[in-house]
Protein backbone atom coordinates (compact mmCIF):
# COMPACT_ATOMS: atom_id res chain seq x y z
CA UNK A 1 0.00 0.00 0.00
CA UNK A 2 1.42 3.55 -0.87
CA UNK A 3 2.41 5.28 2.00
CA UNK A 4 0.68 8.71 1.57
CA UNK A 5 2.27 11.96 3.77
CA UNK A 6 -0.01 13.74 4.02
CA UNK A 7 -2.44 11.69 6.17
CA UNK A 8 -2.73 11.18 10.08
CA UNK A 9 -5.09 10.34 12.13
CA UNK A 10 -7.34 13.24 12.86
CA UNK A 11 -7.72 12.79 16.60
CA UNK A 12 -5.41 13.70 18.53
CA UNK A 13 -2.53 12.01 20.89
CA UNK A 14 -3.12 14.08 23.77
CA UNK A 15 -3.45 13.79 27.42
CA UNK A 16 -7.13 14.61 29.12
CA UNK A 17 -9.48 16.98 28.16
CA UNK A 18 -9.48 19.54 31.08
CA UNK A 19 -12.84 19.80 33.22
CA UNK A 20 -14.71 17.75 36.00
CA UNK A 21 -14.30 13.75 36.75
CA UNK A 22 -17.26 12.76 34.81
CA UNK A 23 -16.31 14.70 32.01
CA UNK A 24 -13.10 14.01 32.23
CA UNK A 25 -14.57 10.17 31.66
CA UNK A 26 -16.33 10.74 29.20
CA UNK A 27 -13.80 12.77 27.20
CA UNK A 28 -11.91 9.76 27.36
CA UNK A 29 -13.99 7.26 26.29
CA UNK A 30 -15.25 9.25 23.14
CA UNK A 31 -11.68 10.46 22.53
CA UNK A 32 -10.74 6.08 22.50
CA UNK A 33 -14.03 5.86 20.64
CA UNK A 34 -12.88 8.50 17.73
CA UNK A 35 -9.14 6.47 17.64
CA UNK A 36 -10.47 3.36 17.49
CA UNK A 37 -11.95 4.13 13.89
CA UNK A 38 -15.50 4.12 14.27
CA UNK A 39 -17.32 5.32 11.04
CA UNK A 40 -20.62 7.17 11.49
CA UNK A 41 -21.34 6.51 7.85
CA UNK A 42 -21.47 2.79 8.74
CA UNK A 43 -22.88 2.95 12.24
CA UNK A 44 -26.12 4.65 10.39
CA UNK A 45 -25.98 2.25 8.12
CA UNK A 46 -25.72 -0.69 10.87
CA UNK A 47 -28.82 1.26 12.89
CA UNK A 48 -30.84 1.54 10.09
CA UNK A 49 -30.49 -2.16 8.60
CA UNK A 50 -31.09 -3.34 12.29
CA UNK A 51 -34.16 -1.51 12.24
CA UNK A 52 -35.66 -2.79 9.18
CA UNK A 53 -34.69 -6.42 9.88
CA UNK A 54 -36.20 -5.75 13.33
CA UNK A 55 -39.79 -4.76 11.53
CA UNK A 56 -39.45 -7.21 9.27
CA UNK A 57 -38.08 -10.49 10.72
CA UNK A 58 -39.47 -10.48 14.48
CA UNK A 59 -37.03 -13.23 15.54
CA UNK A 60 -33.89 -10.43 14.94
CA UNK A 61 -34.21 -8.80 17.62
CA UNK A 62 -34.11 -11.71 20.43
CA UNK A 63 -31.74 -12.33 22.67
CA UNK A 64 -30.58 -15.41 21.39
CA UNK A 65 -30.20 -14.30 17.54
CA UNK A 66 -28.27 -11.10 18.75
CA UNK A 67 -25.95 -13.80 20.78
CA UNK A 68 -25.67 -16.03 17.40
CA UNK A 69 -24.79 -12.81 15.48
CA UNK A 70 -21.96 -11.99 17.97
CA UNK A 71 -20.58 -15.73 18.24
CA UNK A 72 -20.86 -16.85 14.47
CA UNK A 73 -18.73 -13.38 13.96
CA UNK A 74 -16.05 -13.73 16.78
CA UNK A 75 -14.11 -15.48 13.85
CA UNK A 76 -13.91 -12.81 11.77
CA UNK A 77 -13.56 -10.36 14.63
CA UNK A 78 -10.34 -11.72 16.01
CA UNK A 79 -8.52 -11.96 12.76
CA UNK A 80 -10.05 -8.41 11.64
CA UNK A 81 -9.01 -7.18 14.80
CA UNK A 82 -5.47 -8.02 13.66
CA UNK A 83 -5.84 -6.88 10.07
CA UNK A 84 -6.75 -3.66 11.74
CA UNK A 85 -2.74 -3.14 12.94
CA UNK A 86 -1.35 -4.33 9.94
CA UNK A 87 -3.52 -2.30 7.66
CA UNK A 88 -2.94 1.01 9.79
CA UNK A 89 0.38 0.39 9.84
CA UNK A 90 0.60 0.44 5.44
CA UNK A 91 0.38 -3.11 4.91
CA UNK A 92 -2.09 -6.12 3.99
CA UNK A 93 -2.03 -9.88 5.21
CA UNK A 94 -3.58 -11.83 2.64
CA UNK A 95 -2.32 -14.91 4.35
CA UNK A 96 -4.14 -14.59 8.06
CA UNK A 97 -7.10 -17.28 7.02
CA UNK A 98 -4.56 -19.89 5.42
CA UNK A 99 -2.69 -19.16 8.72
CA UNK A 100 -5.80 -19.91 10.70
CA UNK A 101 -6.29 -23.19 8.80
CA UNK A 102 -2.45 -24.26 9.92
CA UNK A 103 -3.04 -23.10 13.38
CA UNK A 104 -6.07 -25.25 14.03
CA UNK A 105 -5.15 -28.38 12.13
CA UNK A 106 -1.93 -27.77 14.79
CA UNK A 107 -4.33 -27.21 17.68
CA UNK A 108 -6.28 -30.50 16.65
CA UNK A 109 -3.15 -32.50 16.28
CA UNK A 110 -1.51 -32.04 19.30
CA UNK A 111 -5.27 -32.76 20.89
CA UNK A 112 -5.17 -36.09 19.39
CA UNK A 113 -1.29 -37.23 20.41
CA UNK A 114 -2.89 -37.24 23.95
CA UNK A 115 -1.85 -33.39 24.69
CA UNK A 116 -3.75 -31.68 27.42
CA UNK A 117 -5.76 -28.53 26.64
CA UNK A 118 -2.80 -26.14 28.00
CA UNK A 119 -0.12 -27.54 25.59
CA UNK A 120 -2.68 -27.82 22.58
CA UNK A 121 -3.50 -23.96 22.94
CA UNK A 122 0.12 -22.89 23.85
CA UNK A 123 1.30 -25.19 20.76
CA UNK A 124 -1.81 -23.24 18.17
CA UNK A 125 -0.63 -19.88 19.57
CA UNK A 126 3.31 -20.59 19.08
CA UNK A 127 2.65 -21.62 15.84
CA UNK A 128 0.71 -18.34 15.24
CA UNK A 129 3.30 -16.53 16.55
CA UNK A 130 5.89 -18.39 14.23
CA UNK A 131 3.87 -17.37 10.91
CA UNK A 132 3.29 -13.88 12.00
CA UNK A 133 7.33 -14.01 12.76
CA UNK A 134 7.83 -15.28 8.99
CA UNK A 135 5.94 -13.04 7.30
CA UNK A 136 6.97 -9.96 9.33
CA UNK A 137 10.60 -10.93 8.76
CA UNK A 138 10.43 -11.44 4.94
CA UNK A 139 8.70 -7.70 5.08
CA UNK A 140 10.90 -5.75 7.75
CA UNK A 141 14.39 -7.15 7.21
CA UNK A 142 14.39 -8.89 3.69
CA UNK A 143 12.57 -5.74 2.21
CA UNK A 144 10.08 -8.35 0.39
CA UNK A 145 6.65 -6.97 -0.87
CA UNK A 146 4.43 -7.64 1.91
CA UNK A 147 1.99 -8.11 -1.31
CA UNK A 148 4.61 -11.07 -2.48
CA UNK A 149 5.09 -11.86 0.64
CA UNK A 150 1.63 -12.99 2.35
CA UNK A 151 0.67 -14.12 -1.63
CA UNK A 152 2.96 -16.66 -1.32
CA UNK A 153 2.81 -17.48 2.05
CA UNK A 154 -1.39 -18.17 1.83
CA UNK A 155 -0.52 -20.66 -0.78
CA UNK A 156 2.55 -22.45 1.33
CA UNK A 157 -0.01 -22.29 4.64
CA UNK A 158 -2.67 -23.70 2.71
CA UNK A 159 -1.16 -26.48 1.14
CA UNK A 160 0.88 -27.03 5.32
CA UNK A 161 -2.45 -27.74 6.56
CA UNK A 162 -3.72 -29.96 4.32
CA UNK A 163 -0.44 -32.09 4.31
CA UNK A 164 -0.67 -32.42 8.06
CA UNK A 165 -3.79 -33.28 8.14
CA UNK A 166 -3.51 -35.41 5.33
CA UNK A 167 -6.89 -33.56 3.61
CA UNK A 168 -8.57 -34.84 6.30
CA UNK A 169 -10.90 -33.00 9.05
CA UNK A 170 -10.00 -34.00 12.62
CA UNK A 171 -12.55 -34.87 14.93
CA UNK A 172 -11.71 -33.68 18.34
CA UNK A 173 -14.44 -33.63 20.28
CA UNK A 174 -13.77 -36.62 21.93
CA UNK A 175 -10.61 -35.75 23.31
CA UNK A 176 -10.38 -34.83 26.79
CA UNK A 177 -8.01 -31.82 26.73
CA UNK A 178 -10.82 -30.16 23.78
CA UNK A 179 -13.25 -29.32 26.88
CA UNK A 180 -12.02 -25.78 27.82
CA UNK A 181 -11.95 -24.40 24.57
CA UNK A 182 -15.59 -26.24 23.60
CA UNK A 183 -17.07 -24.69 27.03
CA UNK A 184 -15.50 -21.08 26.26
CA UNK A 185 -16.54 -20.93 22.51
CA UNK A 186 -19.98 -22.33 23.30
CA UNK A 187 -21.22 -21.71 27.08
CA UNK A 188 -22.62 -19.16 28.71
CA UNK A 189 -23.22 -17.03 32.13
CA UNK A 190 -26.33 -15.70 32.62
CA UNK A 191 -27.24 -15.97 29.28
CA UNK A 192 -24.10 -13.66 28.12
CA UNK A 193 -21.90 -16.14 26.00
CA UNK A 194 -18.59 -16.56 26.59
CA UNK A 195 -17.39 -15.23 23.47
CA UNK A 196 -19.27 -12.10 23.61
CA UNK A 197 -17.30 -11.24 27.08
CA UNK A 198 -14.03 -12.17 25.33
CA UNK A 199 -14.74 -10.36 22.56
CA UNK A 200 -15.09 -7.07 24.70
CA UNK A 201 -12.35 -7.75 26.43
CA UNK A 202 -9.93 -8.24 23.13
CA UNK A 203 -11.47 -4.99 21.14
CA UNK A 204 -11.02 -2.74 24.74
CA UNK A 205 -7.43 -3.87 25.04
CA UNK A 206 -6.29 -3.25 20.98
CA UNK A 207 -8.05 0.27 21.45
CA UNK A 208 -5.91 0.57 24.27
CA UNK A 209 -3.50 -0.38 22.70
CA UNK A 210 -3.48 1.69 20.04
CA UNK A 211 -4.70 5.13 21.57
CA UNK A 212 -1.90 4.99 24.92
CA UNK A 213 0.64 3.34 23.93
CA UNK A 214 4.36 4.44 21.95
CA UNK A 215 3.64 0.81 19.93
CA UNK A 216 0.47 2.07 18.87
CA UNK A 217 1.74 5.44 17.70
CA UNK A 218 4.34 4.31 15.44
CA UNK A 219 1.58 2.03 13.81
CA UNK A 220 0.04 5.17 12.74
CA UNK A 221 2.99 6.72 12.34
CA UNK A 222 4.04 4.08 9.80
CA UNK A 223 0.90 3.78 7.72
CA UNK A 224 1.19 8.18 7.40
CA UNK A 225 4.51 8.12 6.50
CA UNK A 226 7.85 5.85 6.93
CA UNK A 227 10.65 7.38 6.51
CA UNK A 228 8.79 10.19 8.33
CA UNK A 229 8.45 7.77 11.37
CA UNK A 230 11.98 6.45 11.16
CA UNK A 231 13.17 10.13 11.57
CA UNK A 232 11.58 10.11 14.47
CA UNK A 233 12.88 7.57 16.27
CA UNK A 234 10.77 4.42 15.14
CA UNK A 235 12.22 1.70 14.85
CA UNK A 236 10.55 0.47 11.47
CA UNK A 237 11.91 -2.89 11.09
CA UNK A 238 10.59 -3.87 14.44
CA UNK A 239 7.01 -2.10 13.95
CA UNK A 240 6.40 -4.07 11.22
CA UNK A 241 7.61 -7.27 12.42
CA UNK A 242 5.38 -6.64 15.23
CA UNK A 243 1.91 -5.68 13.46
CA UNK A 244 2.24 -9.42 11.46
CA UNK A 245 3.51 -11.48 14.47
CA UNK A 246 -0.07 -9.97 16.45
CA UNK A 247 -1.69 -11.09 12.97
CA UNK A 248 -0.27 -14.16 13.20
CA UNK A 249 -1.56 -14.39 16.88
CA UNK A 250 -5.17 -13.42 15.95
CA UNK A 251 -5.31 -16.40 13.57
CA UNK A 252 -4.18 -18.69 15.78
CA UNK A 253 -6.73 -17.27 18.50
CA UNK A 254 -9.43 -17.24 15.79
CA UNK A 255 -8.44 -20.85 14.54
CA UNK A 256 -9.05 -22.24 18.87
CA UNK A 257 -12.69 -20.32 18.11
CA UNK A 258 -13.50 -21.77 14.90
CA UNK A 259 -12.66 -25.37 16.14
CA UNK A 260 -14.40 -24.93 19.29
CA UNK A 261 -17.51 -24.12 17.21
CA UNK A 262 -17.48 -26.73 14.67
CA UNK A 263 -15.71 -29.22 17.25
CA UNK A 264 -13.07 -30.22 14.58
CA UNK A 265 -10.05 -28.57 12.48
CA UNK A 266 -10.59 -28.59 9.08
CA UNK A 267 -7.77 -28.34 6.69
CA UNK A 268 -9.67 -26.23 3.78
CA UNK A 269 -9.76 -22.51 3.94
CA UNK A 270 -13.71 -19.98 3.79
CA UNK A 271 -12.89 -19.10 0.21
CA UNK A 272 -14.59 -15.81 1.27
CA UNK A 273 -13.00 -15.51 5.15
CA UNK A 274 -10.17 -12.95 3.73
CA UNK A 275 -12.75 -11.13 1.93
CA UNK A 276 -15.01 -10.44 4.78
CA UNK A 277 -12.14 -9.62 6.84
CA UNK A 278 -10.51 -6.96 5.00
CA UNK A 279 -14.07 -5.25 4.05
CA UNK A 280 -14.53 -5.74 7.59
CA UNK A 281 -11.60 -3.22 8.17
CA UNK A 282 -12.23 -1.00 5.11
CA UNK A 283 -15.99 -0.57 5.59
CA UNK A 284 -15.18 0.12 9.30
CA UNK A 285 -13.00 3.53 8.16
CA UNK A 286 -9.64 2.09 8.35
CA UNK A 287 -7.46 3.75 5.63
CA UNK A 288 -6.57 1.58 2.93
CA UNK A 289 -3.49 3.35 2.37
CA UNK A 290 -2.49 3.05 5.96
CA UNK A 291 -2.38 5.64 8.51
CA UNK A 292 -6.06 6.04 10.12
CA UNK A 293 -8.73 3.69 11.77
CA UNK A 294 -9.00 1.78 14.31
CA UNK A 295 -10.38 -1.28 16.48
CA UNK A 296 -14.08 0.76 17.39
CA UNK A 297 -14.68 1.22 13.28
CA UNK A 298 -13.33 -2.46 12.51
CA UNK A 299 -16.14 -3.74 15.15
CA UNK A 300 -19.08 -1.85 13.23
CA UNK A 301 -17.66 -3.51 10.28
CA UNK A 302 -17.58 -7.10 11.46
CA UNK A 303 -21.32 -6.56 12.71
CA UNK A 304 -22.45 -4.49 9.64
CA UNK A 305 -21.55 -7.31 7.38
CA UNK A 306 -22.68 -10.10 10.29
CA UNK A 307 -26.30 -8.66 10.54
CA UNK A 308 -26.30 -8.27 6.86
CA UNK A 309 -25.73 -12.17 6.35
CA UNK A 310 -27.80 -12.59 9.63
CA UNK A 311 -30.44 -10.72 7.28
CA UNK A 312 -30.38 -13.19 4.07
CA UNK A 313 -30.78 -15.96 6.51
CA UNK A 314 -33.63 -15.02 8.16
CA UNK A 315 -35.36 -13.97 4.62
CA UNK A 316 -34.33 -17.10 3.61
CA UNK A 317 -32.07 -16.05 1.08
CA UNK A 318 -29.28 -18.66 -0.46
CA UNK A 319 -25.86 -18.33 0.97
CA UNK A 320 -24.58 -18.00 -2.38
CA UNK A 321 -25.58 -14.49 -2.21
CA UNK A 322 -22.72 -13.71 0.62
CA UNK A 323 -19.61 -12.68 -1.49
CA UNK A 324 -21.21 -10.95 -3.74
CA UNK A 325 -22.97 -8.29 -1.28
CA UNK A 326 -19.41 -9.02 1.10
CA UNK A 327 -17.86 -7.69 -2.25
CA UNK A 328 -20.29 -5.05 -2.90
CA UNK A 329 -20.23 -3.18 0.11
CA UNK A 330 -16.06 -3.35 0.02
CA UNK A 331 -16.42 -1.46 -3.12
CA UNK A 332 -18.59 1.11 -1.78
CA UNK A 333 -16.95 1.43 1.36
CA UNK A 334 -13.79 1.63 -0.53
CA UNK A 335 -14.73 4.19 -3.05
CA UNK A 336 -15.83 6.70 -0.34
CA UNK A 337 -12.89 6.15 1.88
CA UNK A 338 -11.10 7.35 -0.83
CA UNK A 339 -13.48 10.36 -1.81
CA UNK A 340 -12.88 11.41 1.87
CA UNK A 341 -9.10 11.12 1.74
CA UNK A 342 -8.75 13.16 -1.38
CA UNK A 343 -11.40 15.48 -0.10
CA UNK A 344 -14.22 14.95 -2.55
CA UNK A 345 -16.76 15.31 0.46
CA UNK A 346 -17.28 18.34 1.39
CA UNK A 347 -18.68 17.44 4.41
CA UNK A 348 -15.53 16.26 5.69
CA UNK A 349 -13.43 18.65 4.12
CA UNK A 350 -15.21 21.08 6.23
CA UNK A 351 -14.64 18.93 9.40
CA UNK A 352 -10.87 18.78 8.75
CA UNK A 353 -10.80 22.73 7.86
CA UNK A 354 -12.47 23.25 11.69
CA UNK A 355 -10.07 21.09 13.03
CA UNK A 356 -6.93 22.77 12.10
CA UNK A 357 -8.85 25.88 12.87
């Protein structure tokens, strides 16, 4: 991705708004809100759709199809989530769902040679953590395309799970040391599943992340402008190594999910998994060309496209419909990210002239 300079995020890195304890609070929170990339364009759009499914399609609105929405997207939520860095930062992992596949076929392995559930997640994550450390090597040090890069690595992860699993899925559900991860991905407490509360927890802490911290700063700082960001002290190299290895992480974490859910590792990859992920970013307000978004925006992404899908299911609409309106809306959301960057809204431009007022 080119690395424009003249784009930044628009909020600002500054300490507290001055003023009372409450406000003080609340400052803060909207301030992490406006960093983490939400997108009032698609939270509209998000409000609105949920409205008309909710007049249309009764059963929408319960409980327990809200909780389905949220689980059946944690998936695509935890490997969005760490698209999110590596697209800020200026790059693009088109390898994080083959990675996902290697990961769980990994996970499910070391389940069936008798492992415990400890050493079968610690094994999944280290081996997400080993991908993400090949990719973000080949990039940072070797100076590859990260285009070339995570193109060839989907295909080499790809065809890695299949060998070890010999094109086979494995059927762990059996296996003792499968229980945690089964409970987690499909319990509950008090009716709240267990994913929902994990998925709080994971999009609070990259916001976090991202808005306080020096890491999160020269993400941004990387995706407005490298050599920019090297002047000024970042270490580049190590940025970017950094954004894949937590990409690498995401798929393994998203990999424990998806076999938890199906209670199995399959070898074969969601032809349309990498699609929905990335538009999940993009439609969200995360920059293509690096530099601006966030975790918040990458969330109303993940459940703009999950209620849409949510949608065609309850209308009873064929699956087969899914990447083409996954694809549509990335165009959309695409084309007006980039009216907004080059300052074809007005609307915006306005905003930014304020701003700098």
């Amino acid at each position: 991705m080119s690395q424009d300079t003249t784009t930044r995020p628009e909020a600002p890195i500054s300490g507290p708004v001055p003023g009372g304890d409450s406000t003080n609070a609340l400052s803060r929170l909207a301030a992490l809100w406006r960093l983490s990339g939400s997108s009032t364009g698609v939270l509209a759009g998000l409000l609105l759709l949920g409205a008309y499914l909710g007049a249309t399609q009764p059963i929408f609105l319960t409980w327990g199809n809200i909780t389905n929405v949220v689980a059946s997207n944690s998936v695509v939520l935890v490997l969005a989530v760490g698209a999110t860095f590596v697209i800020i930062s200026g790059g693009l992992d088109l390898s994080t769902a083959s990675a996902a596949a290697v990961t769980g076929m990994a996970y499910g392995l070391l389940l069936q040679h008798g492992q415990n559930a400890l050493v079968a997640v610690a094994g999944a994550l280290l081996v997400g953590l080993l991908l993400g450390v090949l990719n973000g090597v080949l990039i940072a040090y070797v100076k590859v395309s990260f285009l070339v890069v995570t193109l060839g690595t989907l295909s080499v992860f790809e065809s890695a799970a299949l060998v070890m699993s010999q094109g086979k899925t494995l059927n762990v559900f059996s296996r003792p040391g499968f229980a945690p991860i089964y409970r987690i991905t499909n319990g509950d407490v008090g009716g709240i599943p267990y994913l929902m509360i994990f998925d709080v927890v994971l999009v609070v802490a990259a916001a976090l992340v991202l808005r306080y911290t020096t890491f999160g700063r020269g993400v941004y700082a990387l995706g407005s402008n490298r050599e920019a960001a090297r002047l000024n002290g970042i270490n580049v190299a190590r940025t970017t190594l950094s954004v894949f290895v937590i990409a690498g992480l995401a798929a393994a974490v998203a990999s424990l999910i998806q076999v938890g859910r199906l209670t199995g590792a399959s070898p074969g990859v969601d032809s349309t998994l990498l699609l929905t992920v990335v538009a999940a970013v993009l439609i969200g307000g995360t920059a293509y060309t690096g530099g601006d978004g966030g975790v918040g925006g990458t969330v109303l992404g993940v459940l703009f496209l999950g209620v849409i899908q949510n949608g065609l299911t309850l209308s009873d609409v064929s699956t087969f419909w899914r990447g083409t309106v996954n694809g549509t809306v990335l165009i959309v959301a695409v084309t007006l990210g980039v009216a907004r960057h080059r300052g074809w809204l007005t609307i915006n431009r306005g905003k930014k002239a304020q701003s700098r007022a």
